[in-house]
C-alpha atoms as a PDB file:
ATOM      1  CA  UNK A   1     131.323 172.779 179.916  1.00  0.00           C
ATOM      2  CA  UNK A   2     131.361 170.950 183.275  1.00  0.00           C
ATOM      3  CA  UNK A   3     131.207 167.418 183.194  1.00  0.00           C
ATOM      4  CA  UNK A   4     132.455 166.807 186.544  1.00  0.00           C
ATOM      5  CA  UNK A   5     130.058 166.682 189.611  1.00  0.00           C
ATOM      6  CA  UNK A   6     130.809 168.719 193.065  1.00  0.00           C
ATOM      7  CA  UNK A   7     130.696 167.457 196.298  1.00  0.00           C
ATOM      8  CA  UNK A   8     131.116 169.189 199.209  1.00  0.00           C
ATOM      9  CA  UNK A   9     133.037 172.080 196.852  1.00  0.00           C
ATOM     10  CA  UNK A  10     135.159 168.839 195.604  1.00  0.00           C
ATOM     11  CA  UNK A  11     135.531 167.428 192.419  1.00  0.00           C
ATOM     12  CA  UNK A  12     134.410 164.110 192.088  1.00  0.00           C
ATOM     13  CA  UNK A  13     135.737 161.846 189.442  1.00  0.00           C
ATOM     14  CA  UNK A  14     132.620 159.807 187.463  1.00  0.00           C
ATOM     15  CA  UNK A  15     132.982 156.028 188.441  1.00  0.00           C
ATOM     16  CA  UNK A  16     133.411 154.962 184.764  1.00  0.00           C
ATOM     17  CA  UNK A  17     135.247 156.897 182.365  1.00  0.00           C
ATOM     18  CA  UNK A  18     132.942 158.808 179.960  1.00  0.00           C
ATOM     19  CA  UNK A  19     133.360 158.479 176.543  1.00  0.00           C
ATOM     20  CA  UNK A  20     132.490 161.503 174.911  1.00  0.00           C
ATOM     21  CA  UNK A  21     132.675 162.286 170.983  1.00  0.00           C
ATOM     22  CA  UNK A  22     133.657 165.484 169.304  1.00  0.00           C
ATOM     23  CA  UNK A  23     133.359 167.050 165.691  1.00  0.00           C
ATOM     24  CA  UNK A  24     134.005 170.330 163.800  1.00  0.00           C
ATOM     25  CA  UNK A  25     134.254 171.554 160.606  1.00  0.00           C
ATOM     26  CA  UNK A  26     136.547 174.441 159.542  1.00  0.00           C
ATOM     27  CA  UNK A  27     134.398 176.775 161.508  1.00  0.00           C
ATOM     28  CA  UNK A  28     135.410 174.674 164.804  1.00  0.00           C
ATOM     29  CA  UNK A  29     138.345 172.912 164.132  1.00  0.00           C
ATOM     30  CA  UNK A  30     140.617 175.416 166.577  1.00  0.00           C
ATOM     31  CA  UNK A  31     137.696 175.176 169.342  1.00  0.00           C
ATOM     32  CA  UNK A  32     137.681 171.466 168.443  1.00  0.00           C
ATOM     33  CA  UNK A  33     141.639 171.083 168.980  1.00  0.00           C
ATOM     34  CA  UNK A  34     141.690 173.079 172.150  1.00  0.00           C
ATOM     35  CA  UNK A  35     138.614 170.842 173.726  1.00  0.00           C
ATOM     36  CA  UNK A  36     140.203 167.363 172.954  1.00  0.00           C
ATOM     37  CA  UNK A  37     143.065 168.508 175.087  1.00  0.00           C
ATOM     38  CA  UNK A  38     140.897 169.284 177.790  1.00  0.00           C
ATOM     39  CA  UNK A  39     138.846 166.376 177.649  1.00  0.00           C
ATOM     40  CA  UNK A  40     141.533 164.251 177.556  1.00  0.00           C
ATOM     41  CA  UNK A  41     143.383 165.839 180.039  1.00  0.00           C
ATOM     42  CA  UNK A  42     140.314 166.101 182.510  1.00  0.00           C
ATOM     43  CA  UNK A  43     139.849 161.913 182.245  1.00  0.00           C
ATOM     44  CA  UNK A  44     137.516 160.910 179.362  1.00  0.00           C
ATOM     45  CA  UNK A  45     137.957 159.093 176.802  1.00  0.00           C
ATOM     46  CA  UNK A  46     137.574 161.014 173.399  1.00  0.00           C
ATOM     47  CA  UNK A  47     136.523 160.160 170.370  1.00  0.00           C
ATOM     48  CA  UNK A  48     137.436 162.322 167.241  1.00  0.00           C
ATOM     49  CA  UNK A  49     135.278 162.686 164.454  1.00  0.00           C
ATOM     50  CA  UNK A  50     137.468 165.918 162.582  1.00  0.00           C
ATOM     51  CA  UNK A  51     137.850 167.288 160.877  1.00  0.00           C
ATOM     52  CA  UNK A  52     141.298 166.377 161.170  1.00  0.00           C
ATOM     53  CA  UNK A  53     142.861 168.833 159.166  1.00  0.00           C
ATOM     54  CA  UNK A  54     141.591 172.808 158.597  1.00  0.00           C
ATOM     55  CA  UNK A  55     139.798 172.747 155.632  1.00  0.00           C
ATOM     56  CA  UNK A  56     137.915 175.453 154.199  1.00  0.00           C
ATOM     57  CA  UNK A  57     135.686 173.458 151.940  1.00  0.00           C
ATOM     58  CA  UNK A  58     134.512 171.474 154.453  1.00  0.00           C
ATOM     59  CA  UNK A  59     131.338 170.979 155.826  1.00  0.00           C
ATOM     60  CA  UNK A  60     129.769 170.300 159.305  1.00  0.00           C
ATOM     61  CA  UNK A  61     127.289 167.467 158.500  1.00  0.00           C
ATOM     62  CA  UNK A  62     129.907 165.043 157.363  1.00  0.00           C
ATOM     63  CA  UNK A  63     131.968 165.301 160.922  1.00  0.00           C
ATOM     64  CA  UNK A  64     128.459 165.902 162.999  1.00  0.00           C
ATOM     65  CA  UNK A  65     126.181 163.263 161.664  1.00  0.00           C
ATOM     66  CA  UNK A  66     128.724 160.126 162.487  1.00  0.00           C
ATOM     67  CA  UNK A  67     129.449 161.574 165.678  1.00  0.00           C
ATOM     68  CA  UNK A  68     126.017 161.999 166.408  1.00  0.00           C
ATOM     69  CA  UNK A  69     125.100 158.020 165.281  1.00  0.00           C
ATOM     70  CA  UNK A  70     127.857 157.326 167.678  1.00  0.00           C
ATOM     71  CA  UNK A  71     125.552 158.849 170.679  1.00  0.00           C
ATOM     72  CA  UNK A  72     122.246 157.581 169.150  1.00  0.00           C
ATOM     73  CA  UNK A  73     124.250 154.016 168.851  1.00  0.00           C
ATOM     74  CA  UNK A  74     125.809 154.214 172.405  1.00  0.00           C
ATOM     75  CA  UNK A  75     129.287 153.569 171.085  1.00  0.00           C
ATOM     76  CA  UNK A  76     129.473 157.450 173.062  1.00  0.00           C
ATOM     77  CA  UNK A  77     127.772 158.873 175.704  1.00  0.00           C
ATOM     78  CA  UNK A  78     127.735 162.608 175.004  1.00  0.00           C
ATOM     79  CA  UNK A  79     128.882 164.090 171.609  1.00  0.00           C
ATOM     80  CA  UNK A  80     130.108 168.237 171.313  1.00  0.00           C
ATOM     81  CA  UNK A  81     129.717 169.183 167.908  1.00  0.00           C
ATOM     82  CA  UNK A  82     131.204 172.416 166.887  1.00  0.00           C
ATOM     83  CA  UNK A  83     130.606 174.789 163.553  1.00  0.00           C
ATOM     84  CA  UNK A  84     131.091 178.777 163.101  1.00  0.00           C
ATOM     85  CA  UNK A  85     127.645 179.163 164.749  1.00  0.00           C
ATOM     86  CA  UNK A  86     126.687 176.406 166.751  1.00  0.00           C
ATOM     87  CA  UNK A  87     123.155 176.443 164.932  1.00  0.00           C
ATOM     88  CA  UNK A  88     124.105 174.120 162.114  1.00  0.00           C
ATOM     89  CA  UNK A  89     125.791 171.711 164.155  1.00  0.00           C
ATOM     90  CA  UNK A  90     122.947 171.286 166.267  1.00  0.00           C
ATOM     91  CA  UNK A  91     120.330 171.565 163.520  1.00  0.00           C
ATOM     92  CA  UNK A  92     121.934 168.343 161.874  1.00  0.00           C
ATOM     93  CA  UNK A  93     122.557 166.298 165.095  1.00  0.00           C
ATOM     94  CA  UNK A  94     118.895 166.765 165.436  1.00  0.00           C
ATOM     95  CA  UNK A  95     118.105 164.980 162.487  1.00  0.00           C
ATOM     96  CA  UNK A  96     119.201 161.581 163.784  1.00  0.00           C
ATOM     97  CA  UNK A  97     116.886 159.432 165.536  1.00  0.00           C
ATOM     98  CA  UNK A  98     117.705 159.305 169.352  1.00  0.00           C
ATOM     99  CA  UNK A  99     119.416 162.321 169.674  1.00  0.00           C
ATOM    100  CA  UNK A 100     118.726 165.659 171.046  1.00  0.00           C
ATOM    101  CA  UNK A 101     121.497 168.464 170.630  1.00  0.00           C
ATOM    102  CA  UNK A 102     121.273 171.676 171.623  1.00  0.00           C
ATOM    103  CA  UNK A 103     123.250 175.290 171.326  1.00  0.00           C
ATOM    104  CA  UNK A 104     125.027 175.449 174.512  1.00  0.00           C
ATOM    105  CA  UNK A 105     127.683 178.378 175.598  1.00  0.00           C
ATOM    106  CA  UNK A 106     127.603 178.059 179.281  1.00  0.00           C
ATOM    107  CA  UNK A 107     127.475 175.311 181.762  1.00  0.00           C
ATOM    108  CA  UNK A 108     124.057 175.558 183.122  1.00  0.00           C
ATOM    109  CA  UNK A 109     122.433 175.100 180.041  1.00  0.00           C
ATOM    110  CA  UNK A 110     124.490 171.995 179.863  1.00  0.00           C
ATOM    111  CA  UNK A 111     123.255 170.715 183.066  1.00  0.00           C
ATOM    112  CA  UNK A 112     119.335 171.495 182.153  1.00  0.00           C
ATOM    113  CA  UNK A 113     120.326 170.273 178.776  1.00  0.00           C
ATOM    114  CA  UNK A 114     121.814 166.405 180.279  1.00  0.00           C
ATOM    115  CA  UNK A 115     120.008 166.312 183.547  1.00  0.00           C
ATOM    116  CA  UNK A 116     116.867 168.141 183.325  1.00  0.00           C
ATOM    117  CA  UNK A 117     115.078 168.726 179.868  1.00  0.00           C
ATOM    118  CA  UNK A 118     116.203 165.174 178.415  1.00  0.00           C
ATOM    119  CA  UNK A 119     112.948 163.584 178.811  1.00  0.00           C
END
């Protein structure tokens, strides 16, 4: 996912740092490790919803619906939530008022997603 805008074929760092939330169940939680090292490596501030621990009993909503209040709420600006599919992730981040998630695997649908078709 690119978060970072270009400039003249440069990075340029956001003004503020973003805060951005992430959640997984079982289905995620490797995907969810490896992304909260990138995140926080790449500047922004991360908050974790878990699962913290890989749990096969486990189930998406109850790491992907706080996170997702979190966006609706402000306390983050953009929220990746993360299952086996991607579908039931976004399915119940959809079910909170003020948020619209969607199935992304590349980074232009993440730009339409943020910048275009949030309207």
């Amino acid at each position: 996912m690119a978060f970072f805008r270009e400039e003249n074929g440069a990075r340029v760092q956001p003004k503020e740092v973003m805060c951005v939330g992430i959640a997984a169940d079982h289905g995620g939680y490797e995907l969810r490790q490896f992304l909260f090292i990138k995140l926080c490596d790449a500047g922004y501030e991360v908050s974790d919803f878990g699962d913290h621990r890989a749990k096969m009993d486990d189930d998406y909503p109850n790491y992907v619906i706080p996170m997702a209040q979190a966006v609706a709420a402000g306390k983050v600006e953009r929220g990746v939530a993360i299952c086996g599919s991607g579908v039931g992730a976004c399915v119940a981040a959809n079910k909170v008022p003020g948020v619209r998630a969607c199935l992304i695997h590349e980074s232009f649908s993440a730009h339409q997603g943020v910048e275009d078709d949030n309207w």
